[in-house]
PDB file of N, CA and C in Angstrom:
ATOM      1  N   UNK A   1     -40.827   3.757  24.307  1.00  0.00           N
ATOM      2  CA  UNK A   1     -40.035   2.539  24.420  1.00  0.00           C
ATOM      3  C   UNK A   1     -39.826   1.897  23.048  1.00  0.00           C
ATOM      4  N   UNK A   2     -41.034   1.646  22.052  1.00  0.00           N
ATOM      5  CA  UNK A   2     -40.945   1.105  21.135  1.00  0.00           C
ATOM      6  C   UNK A   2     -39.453   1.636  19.896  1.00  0.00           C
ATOM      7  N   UNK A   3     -39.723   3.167  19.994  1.00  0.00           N
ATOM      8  CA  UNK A   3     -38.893   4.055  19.521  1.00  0.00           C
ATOM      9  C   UNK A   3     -37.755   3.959  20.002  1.00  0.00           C
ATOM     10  N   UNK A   4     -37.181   3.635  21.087  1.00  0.00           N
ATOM     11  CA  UNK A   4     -36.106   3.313  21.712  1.00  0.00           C
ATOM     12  C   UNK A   4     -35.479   2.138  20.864  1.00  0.00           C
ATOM     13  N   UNK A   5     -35.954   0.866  20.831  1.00  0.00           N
ATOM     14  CA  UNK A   5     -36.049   0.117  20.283  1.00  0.00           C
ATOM     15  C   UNK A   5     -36.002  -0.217  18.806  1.00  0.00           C
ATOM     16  N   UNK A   6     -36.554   0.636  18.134  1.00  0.00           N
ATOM     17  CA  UNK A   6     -35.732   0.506  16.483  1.00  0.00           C
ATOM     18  C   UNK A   6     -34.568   2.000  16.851  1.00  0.00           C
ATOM     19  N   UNK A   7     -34.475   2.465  17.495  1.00  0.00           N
ATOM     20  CA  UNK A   7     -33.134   3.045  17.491  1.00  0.00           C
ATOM     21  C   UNK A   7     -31.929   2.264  17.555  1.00  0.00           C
ATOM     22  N   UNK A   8     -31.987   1.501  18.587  1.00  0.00           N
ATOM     23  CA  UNK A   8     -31.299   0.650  18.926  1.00  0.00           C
ATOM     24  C   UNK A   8     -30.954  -0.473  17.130  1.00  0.00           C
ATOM     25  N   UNK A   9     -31.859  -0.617  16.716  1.00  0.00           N
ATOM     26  CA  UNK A   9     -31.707  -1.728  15.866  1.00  0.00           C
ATOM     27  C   UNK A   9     -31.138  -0.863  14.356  1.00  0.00           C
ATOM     28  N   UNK A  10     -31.433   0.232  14.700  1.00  0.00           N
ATOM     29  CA  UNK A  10     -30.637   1.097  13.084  1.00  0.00           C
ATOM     30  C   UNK A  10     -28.903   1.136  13.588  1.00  0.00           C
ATOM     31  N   UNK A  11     -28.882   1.218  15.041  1.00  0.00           N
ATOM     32  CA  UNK A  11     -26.945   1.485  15.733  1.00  0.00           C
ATOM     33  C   UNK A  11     -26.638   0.298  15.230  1.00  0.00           C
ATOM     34  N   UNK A  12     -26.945  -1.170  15.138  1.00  0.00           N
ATOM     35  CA  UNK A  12     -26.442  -2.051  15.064  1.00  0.00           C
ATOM     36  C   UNK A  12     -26.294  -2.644  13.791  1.00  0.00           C
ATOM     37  N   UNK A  13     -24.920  -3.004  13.603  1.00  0.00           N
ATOM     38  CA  UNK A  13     -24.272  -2.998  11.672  1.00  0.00           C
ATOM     39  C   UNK A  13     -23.430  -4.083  11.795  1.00  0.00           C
ATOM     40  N   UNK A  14     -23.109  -4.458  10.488  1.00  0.00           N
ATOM     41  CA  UNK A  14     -22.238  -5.556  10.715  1.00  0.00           C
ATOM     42  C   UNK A  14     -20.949  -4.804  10.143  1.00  0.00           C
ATOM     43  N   UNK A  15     -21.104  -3.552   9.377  1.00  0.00           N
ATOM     44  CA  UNK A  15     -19.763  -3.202   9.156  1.00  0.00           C
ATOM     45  C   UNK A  15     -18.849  -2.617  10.369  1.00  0.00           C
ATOM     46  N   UNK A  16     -18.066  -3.074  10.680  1.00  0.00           N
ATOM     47  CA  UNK A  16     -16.696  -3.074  11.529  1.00  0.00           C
ATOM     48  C   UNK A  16     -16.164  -1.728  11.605  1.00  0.00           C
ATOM     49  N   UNK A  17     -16.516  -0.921  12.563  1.00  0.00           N
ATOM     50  CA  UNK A  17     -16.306   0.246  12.923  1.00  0.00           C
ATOM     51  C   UNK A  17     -15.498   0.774  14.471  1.00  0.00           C
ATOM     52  N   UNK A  18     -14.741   1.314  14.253  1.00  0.00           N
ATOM     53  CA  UNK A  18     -13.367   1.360  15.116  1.00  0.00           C
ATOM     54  C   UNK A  18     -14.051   3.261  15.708  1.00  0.00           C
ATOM     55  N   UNK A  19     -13.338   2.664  17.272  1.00  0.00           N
ATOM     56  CA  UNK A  19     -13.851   3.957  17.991  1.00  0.00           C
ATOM     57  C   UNK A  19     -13.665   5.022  17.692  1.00  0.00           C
ATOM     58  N   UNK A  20     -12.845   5.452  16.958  1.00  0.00           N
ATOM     59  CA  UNK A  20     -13.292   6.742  16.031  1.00  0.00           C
ATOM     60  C   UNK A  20     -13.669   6.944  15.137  1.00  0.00           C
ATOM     61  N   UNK A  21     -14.722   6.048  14.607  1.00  0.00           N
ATOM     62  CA  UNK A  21     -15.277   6.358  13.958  1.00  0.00           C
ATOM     63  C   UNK A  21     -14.746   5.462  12.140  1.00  0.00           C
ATOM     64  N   UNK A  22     -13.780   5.188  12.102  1.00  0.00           N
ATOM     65  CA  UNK A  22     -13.142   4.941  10.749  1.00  0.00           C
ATOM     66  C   UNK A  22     -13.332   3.520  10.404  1.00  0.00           C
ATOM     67  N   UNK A  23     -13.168   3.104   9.530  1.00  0.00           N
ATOM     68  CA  UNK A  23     -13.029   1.743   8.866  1.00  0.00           C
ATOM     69  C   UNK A  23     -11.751   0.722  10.077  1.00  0.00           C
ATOM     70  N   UNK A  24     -12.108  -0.330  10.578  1.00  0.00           N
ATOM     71  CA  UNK A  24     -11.367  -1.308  10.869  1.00  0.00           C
ATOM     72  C   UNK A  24     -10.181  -2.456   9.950  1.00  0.00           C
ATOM     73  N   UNK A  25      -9.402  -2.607  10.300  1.00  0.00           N
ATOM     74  CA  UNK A  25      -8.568  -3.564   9.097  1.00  0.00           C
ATOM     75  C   UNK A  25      -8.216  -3.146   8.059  1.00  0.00           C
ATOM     76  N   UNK A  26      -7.502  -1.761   7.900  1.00  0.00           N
ATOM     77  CA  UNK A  26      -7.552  -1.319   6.227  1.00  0.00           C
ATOM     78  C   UNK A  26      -6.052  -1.721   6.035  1.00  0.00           C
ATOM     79  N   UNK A  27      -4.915  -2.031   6.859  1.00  0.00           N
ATOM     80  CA  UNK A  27      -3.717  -2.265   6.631  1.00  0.00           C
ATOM     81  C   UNK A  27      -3.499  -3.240   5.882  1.00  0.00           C
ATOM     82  N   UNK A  28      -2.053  -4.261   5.798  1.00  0.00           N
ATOM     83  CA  UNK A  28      -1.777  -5.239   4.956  1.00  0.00           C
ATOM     84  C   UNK A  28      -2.121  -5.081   3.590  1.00  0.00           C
ATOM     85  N   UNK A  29      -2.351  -6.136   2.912  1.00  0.00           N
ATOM     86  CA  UNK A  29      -2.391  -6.235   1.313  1.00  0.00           C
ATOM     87  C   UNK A  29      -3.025  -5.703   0.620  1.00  0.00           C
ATOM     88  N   UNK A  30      -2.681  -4.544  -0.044  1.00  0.00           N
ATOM     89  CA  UNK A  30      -3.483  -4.022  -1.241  1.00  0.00           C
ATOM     90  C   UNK A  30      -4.575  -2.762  -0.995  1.00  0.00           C
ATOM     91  N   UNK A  31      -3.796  -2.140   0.238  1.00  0.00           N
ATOM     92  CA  UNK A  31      -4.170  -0.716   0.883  1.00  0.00           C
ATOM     93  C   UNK A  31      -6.233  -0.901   0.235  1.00  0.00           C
ATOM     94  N   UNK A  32      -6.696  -1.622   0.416  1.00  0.00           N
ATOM     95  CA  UNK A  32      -8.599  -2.047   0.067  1.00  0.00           C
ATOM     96  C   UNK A  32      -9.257  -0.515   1.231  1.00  0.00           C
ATOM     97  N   UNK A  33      -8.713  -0.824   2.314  1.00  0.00           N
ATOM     98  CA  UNK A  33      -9.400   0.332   3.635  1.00  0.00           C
ATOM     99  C   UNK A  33      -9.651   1.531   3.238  1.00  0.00           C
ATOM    100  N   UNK A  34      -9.508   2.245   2.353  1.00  0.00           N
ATOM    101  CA  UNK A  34     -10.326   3.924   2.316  1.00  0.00           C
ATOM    102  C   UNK A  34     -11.534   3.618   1.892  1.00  0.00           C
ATOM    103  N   UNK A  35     -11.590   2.544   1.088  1.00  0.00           N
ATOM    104  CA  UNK A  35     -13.485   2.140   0.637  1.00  0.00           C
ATOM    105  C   UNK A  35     -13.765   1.892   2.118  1.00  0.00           C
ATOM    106  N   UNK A  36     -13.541   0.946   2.707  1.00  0.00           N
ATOM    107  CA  UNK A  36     -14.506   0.952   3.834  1.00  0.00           C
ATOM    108  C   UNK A  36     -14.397   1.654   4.746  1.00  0.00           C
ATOM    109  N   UNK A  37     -13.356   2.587   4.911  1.00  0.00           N
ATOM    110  CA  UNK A  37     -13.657   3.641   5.635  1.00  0.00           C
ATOM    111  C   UNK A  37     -14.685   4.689   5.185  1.00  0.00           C
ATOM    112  N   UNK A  38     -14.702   5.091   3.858  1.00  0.00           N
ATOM    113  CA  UNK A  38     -15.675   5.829   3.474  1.00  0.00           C
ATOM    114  C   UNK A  38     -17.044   5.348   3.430  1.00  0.00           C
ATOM    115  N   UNK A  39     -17.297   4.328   3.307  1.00  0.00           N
ATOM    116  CA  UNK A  39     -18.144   3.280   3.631  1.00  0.00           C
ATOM    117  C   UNK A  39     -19.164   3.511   5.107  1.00  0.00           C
ATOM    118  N   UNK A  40     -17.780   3.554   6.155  1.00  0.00           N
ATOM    119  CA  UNK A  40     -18.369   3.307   7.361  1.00  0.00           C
ATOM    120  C   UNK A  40     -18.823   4.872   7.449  1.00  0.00           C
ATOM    121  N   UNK A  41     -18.326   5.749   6.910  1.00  0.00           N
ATOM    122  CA  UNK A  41     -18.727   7.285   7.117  1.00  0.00           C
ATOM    123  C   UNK A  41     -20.152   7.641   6.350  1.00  0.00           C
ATOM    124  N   UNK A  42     -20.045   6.913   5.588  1.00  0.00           N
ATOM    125  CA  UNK A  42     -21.597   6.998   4.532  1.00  0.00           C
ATOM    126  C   UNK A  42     -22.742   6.696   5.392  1.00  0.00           C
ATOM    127  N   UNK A  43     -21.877   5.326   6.369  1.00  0.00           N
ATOM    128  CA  UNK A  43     -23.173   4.558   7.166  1.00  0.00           C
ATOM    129  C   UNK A  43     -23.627   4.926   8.292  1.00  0.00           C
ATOM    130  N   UNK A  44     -22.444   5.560   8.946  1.00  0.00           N
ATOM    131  CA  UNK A  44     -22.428   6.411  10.258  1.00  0.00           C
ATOM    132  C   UNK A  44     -23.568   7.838  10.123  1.00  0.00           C
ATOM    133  N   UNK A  45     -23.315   8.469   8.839  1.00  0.00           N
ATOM    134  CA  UNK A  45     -23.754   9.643   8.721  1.00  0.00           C
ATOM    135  C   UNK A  45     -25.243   9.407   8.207  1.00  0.00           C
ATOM    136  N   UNK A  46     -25.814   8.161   7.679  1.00  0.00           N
ATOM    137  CA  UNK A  46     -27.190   7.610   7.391  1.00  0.00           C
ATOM    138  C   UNK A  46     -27.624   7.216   8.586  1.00  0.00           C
ATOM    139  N   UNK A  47     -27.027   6.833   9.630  1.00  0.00           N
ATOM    140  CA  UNK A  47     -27.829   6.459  10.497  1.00  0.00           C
ATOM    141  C   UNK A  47     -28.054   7.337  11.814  1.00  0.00           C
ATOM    142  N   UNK A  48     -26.817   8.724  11.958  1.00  0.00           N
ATOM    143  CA  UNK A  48     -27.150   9.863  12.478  1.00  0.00           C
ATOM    144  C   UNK A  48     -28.372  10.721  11.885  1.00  0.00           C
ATOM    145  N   UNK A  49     -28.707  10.422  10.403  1.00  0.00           N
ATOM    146  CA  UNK A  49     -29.661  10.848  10.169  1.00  0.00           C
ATOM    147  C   UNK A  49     -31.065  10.931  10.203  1.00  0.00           C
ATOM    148  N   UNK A  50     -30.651   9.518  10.339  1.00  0.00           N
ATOM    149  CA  UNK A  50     -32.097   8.369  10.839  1.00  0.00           C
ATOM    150  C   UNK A  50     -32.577   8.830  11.893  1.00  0.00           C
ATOM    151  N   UNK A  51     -31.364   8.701  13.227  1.00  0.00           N
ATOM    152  CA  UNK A  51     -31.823   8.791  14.202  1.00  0.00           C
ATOM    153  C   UNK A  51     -32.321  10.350  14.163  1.00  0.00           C
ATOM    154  N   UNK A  52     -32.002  11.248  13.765  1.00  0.00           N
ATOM    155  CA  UNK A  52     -32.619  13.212  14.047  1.00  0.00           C
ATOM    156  C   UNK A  52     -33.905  13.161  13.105  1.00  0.00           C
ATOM    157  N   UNK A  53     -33.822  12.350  12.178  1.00  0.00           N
ATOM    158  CA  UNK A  53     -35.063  13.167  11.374  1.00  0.00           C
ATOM    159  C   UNK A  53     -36.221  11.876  11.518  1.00  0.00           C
ATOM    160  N   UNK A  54     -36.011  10.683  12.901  1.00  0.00           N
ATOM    161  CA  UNK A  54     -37.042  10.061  12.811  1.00  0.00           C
ATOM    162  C   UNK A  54     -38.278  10.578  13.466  1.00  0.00           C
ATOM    163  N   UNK A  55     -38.054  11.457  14.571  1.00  0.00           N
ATOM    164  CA  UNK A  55     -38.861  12.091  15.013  1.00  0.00           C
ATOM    165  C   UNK A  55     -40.028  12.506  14.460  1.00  0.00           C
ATOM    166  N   UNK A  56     -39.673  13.248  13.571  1.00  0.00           N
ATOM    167  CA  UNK A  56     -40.069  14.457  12.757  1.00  0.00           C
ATOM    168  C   UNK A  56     -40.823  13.637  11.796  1.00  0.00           C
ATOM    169  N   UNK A  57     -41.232  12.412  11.316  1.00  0.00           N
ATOM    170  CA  UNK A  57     -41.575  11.523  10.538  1.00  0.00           C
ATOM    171  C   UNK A  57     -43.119  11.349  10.616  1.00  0.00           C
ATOM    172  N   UNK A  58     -43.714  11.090  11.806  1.00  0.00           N
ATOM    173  CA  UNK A  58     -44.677  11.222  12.383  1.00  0.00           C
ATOM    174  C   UNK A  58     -45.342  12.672  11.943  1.00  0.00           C
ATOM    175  N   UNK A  59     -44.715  14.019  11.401  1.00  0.00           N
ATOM    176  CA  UNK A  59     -45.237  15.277  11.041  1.00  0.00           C
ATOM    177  C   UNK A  59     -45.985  15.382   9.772  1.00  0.00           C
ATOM    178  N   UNK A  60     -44.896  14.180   9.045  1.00  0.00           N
ATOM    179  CA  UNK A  60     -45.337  14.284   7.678  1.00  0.00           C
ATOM    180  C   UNK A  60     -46.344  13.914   7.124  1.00  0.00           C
ATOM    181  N   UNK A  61     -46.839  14.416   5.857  1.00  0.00           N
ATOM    182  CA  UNK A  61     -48.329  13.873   5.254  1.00  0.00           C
ATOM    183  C   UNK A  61     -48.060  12.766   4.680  1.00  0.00           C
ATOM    184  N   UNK A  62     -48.746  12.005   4.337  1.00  0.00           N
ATOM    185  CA  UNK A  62     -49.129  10.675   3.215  1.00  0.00           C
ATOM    186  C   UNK A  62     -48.028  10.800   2.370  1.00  0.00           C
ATOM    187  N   UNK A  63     -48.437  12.096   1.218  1.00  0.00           N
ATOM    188  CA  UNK A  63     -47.302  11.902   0.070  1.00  0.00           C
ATOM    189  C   UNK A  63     -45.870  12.421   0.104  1.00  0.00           C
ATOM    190  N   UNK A  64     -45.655  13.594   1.719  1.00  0.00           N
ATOM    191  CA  UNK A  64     -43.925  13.901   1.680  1.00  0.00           C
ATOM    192  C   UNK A  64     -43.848  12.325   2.368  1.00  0.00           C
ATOM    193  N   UNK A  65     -44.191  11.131   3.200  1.00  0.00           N
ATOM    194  CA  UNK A  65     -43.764  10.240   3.015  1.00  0.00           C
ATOM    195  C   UNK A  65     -43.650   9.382   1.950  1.00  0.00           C
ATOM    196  N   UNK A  66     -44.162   9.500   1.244  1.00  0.00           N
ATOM    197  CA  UNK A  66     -44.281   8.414   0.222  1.00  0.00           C
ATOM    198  C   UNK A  66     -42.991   8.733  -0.871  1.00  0.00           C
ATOM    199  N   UNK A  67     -42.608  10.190  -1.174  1.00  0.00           N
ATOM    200  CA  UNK A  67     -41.888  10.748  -1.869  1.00  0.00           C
ATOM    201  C   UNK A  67     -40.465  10.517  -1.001  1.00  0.00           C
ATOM    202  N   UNK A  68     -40.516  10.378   0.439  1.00  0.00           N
ATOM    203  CA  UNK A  68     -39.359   9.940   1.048  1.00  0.00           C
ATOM    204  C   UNK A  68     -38.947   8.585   0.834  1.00  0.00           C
ATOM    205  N   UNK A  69     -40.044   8.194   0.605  1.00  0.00           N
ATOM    206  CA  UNK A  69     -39.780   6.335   0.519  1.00  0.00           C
ATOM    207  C   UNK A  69     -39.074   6.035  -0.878  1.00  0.00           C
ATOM    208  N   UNK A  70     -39.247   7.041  -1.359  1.00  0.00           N
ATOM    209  CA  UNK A  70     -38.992   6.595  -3.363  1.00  0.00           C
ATOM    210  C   UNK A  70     -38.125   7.266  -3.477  1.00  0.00           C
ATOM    211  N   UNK A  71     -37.094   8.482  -2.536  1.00  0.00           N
ATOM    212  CA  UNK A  71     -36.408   9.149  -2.849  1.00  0.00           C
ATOM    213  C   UNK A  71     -34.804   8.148  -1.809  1.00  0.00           C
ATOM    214  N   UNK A  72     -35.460   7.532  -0.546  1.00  0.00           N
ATOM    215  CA  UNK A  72     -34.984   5.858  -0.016  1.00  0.00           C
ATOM    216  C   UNK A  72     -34.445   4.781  -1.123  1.00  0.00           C
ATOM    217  N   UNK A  73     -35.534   4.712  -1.775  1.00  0.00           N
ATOM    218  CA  UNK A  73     -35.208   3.464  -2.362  1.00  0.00           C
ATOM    219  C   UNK A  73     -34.156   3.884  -3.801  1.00  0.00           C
ATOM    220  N   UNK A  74     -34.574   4.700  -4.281  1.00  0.00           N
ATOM    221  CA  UNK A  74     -33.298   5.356  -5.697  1.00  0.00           C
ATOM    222  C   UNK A  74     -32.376   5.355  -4.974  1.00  0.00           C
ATOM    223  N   UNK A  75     -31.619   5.401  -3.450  1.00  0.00           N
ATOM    224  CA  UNK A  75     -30.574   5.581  -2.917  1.00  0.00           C
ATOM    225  C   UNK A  75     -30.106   3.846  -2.666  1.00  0.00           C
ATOM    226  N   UNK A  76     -31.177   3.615  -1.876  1.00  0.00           N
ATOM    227  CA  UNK A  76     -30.933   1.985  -1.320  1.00  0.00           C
ATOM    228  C   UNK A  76     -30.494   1.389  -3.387  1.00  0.00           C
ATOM    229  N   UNK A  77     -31.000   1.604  -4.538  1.00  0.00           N
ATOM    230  CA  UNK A  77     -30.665   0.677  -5.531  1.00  0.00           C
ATOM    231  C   UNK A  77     -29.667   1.172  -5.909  1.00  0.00           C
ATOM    232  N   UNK A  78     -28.449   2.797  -6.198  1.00  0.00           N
ATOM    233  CA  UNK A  78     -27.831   3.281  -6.137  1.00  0.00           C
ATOM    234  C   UNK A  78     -26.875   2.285  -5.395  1.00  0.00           C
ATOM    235  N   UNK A  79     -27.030   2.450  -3.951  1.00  0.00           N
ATOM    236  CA  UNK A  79     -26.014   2.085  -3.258  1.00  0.00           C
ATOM    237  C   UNK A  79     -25.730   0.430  -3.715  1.00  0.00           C
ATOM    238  N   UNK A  80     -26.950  -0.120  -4.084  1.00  0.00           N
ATOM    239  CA  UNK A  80     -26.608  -1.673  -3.799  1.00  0.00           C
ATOM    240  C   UNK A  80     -25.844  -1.812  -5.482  1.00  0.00           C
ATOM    241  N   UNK A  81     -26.062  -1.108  -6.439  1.00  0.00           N
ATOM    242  CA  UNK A  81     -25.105  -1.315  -7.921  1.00  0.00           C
ATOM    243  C   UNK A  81     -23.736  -1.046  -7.301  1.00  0.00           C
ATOM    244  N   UNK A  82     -23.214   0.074  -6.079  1.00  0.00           N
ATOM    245  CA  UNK A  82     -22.417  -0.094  -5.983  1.00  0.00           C
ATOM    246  C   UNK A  82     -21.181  -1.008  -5.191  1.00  0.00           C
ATOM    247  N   UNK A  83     -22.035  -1.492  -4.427  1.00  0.00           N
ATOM    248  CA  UNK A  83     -21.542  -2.460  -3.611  1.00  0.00           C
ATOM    249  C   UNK A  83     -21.223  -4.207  -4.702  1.00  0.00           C
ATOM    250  N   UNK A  84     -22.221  -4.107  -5.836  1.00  0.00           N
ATOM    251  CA  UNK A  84     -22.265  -4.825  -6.603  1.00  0.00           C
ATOM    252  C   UNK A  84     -20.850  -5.028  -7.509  1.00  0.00           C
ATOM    253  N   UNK A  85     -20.876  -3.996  -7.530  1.00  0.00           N
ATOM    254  CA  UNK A  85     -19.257  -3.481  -8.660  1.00  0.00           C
ATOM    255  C   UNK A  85     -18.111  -3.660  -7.648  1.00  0.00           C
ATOM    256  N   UNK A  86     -18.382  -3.911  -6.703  1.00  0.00           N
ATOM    257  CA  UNK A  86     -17.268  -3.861  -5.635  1.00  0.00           C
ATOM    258  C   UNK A  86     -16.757  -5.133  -5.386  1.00  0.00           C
ATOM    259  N   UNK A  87     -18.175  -6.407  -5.290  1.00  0.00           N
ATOM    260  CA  UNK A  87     -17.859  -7.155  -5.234  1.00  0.00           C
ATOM    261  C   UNK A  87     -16.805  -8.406  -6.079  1.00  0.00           C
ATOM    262  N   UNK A  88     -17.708  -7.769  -7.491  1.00  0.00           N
ATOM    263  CA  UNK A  88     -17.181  -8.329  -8.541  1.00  0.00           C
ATOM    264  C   UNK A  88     -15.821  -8.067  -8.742  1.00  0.00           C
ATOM    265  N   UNK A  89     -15.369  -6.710  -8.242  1.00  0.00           N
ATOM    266  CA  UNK A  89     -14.558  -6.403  -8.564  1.00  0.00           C
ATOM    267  C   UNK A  89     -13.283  -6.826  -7.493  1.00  0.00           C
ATOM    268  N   UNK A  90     -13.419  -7.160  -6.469  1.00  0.00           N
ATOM    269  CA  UNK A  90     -12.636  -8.324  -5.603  1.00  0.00           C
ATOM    270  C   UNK A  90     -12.767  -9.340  -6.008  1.00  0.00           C
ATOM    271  N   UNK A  91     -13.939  -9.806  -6.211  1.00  0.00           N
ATOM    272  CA  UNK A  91     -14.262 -11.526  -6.931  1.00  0.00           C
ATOM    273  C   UNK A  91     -13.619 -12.303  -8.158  1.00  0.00           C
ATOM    274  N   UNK A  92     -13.112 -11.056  -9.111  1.00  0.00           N
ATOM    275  CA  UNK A  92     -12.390 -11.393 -10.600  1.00  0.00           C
ATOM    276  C   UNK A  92     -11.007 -11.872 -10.393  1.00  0.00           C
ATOM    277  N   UNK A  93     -10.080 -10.859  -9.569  1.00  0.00           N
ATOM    278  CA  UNK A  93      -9.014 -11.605  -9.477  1.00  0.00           C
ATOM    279  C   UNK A  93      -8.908 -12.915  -8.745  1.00  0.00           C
ATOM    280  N   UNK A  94      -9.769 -13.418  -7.977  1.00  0.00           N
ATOM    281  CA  UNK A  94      -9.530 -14.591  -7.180  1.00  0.00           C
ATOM    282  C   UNK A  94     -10.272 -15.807  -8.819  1.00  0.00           C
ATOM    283  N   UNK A  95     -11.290 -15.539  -8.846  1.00  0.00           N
ATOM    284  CA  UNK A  95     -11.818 -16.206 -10.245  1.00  0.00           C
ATOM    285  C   UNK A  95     -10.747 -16.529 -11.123  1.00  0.00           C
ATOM    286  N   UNK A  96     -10.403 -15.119 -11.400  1.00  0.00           N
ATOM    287  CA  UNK A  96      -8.915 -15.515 -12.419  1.00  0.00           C
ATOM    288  C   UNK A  96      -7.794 -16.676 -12.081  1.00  0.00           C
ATOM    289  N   UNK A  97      -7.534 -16.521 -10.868  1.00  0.00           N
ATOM    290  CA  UNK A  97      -6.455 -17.406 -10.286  1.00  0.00           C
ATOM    291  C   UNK A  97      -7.045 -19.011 -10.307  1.00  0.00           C
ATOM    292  N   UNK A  98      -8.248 -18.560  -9.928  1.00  0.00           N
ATOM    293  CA  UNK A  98      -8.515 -20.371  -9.827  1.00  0.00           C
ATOM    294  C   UNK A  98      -8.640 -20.715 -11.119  1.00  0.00           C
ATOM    295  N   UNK A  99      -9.219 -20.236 -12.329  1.00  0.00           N
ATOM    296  CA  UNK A  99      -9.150 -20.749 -13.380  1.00  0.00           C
ATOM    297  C   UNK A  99      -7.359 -20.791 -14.002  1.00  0.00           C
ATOM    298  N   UNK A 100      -6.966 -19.728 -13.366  1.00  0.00           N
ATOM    299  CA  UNK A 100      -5.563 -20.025 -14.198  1.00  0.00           C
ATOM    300  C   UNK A 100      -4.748 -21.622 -13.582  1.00  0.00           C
ATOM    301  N   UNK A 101      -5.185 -21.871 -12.225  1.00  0.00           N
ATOM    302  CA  UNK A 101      -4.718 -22.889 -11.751  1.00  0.00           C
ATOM    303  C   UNK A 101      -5.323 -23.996 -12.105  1.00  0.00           C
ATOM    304  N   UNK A 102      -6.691 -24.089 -12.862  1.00  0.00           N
ATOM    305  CA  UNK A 102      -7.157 -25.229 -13.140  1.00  0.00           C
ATOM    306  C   UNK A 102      -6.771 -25.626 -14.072  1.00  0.00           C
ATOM    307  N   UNK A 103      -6.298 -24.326 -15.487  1.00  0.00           N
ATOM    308  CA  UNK A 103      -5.599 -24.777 -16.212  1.00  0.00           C
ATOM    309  C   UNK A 103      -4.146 -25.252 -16.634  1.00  0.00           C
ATOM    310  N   UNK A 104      -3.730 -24.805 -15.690  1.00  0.00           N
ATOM    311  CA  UNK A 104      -2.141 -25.387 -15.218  1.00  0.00           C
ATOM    312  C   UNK A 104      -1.849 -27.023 -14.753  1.00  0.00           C
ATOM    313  N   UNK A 105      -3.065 -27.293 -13.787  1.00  0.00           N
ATOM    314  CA  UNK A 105      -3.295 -28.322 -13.581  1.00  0.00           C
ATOM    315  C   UNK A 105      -3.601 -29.492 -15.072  1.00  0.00           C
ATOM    316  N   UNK A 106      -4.685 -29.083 -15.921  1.00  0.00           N
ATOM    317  CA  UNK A 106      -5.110 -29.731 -16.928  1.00  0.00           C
ATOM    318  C   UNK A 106      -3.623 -29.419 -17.821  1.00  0.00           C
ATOM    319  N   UNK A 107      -2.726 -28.910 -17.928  1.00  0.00           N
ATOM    320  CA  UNK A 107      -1.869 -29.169 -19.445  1.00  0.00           C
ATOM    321  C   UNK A 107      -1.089 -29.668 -18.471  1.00  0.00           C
ATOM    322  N   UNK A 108      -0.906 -30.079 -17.510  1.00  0.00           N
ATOM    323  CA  UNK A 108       0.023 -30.874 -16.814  1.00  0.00           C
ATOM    324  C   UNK A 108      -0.043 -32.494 -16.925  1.00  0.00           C
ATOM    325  N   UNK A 109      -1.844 -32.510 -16.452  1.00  0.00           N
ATOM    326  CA  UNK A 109      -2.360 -34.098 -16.529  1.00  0.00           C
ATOM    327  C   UNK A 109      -2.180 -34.625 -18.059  1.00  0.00           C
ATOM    328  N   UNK A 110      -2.304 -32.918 -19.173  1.00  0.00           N
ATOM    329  CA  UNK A 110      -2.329 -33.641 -20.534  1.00  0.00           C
ATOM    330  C   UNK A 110      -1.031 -34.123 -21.047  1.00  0.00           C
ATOM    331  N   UNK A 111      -0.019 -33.690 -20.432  1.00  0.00           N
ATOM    332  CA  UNK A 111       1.282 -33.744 -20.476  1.00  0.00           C
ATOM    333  C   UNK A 111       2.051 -35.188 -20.900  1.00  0.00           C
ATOM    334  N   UNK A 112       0.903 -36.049 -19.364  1.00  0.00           N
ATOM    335  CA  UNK A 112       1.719 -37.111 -18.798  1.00  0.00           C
ATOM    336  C   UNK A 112       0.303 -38.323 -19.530  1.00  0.00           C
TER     337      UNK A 112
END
């Protein structure tokens, strides 16, 4: 039962995944959707993995876990630089705009 139970909790994501499987919302402005489709395939296929090789977890000794955990986490800091670069990298053009508008605003007020 318990095992049932973090199964259940690895299926459940907040990324937005459409019944076949693909990224949700990739249309409209600025074609963004093949990242998160590839995204959702990265996440889909980590957590099919989860679920087959959790079994088998319980087999292992002390250090092939421990070497799994550290070979986890180089992936988990991997993944999170890239999600990092992703962000920023949506985040700049909106940054840009508001500063360009603040300064539009200020040689306007200096204007008058």
């Amino acid at each position: 039962m318990h095992q049932q139970q973090q199964q259940v909790q690895y299926q459940q994501s907040p990324v937005a995944v459409t019944p076949d499987g693909g990224g949700g919302g990739g249309g409209g402005g600025g074609g963004g959707g093949g990242g998160m489709e590839a995204h959702n395939r990265i996440y889909n296929n980590r957590i099919n993995m989860i679920d087959s090789e959790y079994d088998s977890l319980k087999f292992l000794n002390y250090e092939q876990l421990e070497q799994r955990l550290a070979s986890i986490d180089k992936e988990m800091e991997k993944e999170l630089a890239e999600t990092n670069k992703r962000y920023h990298a949506k985040r700049k053009p909106i940054i840009d705009a508001i500063e360009a508008k603040q300064q539009k605003r200020q040689q306007k007020h200096e204007e008058f």
